[in-house]
Protein backbone atom coordinates (compact mmCIF):
# COMPACT_ATOMS: atom_id res chain seq x y z
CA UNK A 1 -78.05 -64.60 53.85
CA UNK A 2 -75.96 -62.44 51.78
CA UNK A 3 -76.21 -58.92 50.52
CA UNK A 4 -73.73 -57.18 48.74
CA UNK A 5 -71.83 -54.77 46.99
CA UNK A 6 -68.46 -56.19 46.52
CA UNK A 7 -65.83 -53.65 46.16
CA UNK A 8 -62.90 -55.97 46.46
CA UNK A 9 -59.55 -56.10 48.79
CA UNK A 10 -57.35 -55.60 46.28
CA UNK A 11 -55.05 -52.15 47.06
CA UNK A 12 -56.74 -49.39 46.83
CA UNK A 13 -60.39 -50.78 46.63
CA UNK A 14 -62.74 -51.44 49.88
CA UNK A 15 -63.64 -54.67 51.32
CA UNK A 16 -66.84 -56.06 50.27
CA UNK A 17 -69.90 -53.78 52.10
CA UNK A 18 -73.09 -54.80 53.65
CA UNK A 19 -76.25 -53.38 52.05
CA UNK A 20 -79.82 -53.71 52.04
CA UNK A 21 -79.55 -55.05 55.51
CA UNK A 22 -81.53 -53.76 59.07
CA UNK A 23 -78.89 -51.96 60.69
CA UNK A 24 -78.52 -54.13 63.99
CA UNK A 25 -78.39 -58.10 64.11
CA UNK A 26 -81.42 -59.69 65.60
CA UNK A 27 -80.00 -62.35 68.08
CA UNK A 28 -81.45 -65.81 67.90
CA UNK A 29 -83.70 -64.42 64.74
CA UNK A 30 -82.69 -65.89 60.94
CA UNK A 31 -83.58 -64.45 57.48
CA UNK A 32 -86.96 -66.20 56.32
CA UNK A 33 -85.84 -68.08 53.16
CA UNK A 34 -85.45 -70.84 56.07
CA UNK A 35 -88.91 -71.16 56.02
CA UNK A 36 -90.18 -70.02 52.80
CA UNK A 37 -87.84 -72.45 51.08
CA UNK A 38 -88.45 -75.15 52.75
CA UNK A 39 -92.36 -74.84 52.41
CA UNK A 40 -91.40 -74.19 48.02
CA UNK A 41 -89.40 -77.18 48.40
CA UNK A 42 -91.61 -79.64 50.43
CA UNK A 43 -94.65 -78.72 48.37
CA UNK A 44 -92.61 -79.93 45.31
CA UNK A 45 -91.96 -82.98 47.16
CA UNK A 46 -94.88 -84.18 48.95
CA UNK A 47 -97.75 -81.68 47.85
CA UNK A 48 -99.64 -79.03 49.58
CA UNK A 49 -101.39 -80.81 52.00
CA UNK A 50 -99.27 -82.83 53.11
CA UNK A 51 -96.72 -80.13 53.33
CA UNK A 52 -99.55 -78.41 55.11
CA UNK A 53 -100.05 -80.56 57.69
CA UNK A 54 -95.96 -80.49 58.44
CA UNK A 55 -96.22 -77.66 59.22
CA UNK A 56 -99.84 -77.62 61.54
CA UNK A 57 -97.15 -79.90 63.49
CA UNK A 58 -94.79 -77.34 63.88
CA UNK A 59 -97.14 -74.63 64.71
CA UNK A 60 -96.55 -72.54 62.03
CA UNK A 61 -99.26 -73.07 59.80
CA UNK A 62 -100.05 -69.56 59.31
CA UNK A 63 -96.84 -69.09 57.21
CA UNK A 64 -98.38 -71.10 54.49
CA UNK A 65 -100.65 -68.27 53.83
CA UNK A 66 -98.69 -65.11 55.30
CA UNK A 67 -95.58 -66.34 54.04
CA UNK A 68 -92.81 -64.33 56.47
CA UNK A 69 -90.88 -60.91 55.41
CA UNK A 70 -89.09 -60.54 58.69
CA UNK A 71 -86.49 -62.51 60.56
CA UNK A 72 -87.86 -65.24 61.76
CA UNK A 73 -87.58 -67.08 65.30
CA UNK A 74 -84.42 -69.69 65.13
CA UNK A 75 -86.54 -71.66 67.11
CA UNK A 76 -89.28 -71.71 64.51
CA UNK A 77 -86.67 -72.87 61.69
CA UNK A 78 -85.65 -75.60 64.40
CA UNK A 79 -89.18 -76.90 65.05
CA UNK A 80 -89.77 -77.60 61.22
CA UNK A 81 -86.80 -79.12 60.60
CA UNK A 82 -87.65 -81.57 63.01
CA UNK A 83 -91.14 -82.25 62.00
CA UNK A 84 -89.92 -82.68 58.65
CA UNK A 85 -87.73 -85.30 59.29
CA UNK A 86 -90.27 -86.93 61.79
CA UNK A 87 -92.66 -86.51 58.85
CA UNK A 88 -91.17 -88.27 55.98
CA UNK A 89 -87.94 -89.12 56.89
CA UNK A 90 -84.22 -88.21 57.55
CA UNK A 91 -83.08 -89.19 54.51
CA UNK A 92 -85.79 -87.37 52.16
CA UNK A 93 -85.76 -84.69 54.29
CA UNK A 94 -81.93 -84.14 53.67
CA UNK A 95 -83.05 -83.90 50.22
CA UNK A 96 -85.79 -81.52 50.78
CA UNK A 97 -83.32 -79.58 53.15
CA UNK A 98 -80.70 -79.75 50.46
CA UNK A 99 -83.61 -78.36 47.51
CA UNK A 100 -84.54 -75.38 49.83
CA UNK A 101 -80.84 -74.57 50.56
CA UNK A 102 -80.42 -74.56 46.62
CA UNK A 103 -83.49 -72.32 46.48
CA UNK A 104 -82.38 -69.57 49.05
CA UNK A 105 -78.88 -69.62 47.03
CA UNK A 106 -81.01 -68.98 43.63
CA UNK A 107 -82.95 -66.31 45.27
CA UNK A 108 -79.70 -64.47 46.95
CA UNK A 109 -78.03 -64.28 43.41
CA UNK A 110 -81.63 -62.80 42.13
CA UNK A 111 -82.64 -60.41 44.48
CA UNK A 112 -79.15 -59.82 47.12
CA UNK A 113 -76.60 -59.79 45.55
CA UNK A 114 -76.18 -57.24 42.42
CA UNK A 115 -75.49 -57.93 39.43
CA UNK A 116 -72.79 -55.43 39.18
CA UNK A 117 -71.03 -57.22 41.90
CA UNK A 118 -71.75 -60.81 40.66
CA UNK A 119 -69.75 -59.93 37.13
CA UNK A 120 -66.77 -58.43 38.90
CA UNK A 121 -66.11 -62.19 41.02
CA UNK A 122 -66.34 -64.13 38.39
CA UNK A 123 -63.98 -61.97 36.21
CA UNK A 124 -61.80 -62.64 39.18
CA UNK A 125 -59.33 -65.46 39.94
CA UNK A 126 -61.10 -68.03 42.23
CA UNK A 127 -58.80 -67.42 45.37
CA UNK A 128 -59.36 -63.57 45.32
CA UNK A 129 -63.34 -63.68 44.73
CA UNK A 130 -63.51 -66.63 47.57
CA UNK A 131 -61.90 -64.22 49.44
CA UNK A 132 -64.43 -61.53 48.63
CA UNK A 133 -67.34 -63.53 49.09
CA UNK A 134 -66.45 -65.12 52.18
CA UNK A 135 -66.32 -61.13 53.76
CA UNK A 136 -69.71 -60.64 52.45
CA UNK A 137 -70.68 -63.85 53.70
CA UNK A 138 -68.96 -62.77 57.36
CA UNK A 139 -70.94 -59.55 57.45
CA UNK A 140 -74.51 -61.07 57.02
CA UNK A 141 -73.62 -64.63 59.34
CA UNK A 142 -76.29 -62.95 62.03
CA UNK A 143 -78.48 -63.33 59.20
CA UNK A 144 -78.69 -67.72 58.63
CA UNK A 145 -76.33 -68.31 61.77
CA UNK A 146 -78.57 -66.56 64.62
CA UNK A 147 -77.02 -67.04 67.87
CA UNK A 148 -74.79 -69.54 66.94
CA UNK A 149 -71.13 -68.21 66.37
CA UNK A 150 -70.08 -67.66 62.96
CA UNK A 151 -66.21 -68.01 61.61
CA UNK A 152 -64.04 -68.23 57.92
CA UNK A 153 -60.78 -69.49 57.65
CA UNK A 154 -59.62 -69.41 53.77
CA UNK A 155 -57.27 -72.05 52.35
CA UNK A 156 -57.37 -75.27 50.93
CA UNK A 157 -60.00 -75.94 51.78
CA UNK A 158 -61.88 -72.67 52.93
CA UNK A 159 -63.20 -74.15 56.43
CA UNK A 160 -66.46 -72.13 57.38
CA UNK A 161 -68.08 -73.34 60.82
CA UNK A 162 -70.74 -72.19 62.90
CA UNK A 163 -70.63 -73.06 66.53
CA UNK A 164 -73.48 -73.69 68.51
CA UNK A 165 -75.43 -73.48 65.30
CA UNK A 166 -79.14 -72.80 66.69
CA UNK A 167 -80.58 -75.23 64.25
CA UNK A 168 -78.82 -78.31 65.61
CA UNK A 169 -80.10 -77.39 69.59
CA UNK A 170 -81.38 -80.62 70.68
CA UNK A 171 -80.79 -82.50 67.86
CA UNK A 172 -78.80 -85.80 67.78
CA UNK A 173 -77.84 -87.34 64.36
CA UNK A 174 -75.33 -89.98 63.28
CA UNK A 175 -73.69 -88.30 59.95
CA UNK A 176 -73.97 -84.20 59.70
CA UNK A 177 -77.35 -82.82 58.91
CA UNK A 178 -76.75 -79.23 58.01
CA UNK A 179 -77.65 -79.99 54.36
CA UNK A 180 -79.78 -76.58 53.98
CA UNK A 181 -76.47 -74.24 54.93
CA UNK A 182 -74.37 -76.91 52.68
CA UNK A 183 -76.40 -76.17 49.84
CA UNK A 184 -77.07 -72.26 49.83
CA UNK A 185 -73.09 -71.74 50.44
CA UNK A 186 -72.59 -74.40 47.35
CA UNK A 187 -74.90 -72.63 45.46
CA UNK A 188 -73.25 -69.28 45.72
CA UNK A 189 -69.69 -70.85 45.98
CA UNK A 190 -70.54 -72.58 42.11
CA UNK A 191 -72.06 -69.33 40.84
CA UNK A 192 -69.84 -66.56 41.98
CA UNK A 193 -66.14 -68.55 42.75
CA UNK A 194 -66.15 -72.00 40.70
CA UNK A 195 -68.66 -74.44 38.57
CA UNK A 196 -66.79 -77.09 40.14
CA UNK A 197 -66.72 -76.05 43.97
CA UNK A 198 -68.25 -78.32 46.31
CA UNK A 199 -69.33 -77.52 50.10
CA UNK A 200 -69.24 -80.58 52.52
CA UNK A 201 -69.62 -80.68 56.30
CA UNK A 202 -67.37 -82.41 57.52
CA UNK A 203 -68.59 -82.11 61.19
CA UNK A 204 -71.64 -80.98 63.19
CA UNK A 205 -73.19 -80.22 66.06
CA UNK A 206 -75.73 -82.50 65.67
CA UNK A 207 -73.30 -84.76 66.13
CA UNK A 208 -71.65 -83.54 69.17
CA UNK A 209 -69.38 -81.51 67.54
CA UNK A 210 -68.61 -77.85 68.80
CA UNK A 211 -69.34 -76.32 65.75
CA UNK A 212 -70.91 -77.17 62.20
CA UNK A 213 -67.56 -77.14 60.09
CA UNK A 214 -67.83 -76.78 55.72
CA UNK A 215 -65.40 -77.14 54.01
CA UNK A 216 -65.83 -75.04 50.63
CA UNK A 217 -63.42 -77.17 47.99
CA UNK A 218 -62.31 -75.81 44.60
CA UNK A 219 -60.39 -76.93 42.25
């Protein structure tokens, strides 16, 4: 999702900068931790084969063994959502969803986002590394949003949405199921801003909202 070396907005200092990153988004394509993770967290929770044959049913079977290094198909990340649920579940699925969400935030911090930059927002007040973050977070949104339309307003709450998020296409749900977005931007949000920020969706497209809407809260 996210890769960056923060430089800050403060005067004089640059605006948090893209790196490590293919130089031109891939429309309708999304970073493969939406895959990977999911398979790391669904083995946890149901096993191998059984994770195995969720994904047989979503025709990507192969990525069990060939796990992917490229931007994936939105499409793809779609299809085995919806197994998954059909598979064991909305509400453990929201759970697994939630895990893998965790997981991609985990492996950002590790491998994304450097350490350098990582000290310098948390030696910073909450409201001005939000504020950093959230322009990282702008500059990769091709990355997890794919075609859908990404946007950031900061406040009280910071309200992040994604319109026509791709992985809600055809979906219909009664409460909002974005759980694996929820839980990557809490992940990052707790880490880098505040231990005691929370991410909620407050609506979804799922739903028949417009857009997925998060509210990032902080103390």
């Amino acid at each position: 999702m996210v890769a960056t070396d923060v430089r800050g907005d403060a005067p004089g200092r640059r605006s948090a900068r893209a790196a490590h990153v293919p130089a031109r988004p891939l429309h309708g394509r999304i970073g493969p931790n939406a895959i990977t993770r999911i398979a790391q967290a669904l083995r946890d929770e149901i096993g191998d084969a059984a994770t195995r044959a969720v994904f047989a049913r979503a025709a990507l079977g192969g990525y069990l063994d060939a796990p992917p290094r490229e931007m994936v198909d939105e499409a793809e990340v779609r299809r085995l959502h919806a197994e998954m649920g059909e598979a064991i579940g909305t509400v453990r699925a929201a759970g697994v969803a939630r895990e893998a969400g965790t997981l991609t935030g985990d492996y950002l911090l590790a491998r994304r986002i450097p350490g350098p930059a990582q000290a310098v927002l948390k030696r910073l007040p909450a409201a001005l590394a939000e504020r950093m973050l959230l322009a990282a977070v702008g500059r990769h949104a091709w990355t997890f949003a794919g075609s859908g339309r990404f946007t950031a307003t900061p406040g009280a709450p910071t309200v992040v949405e994604i319109a026509d998020n791709p992985l809600c296409r055809g979906i219909v749900a009664d409460a909002p199921a974005c759980h694996y977005h929820a839980a990557t931007f809490e992940r990052l949000w707790r880490t880098l801003v505040s231990p005691r920020a929370r991410v909620v969706e407050t609506a979804c497209c799922a739903c028949g909202a417009p857009a997925c809407r998060f509210e990032l809260r902080r103390p």
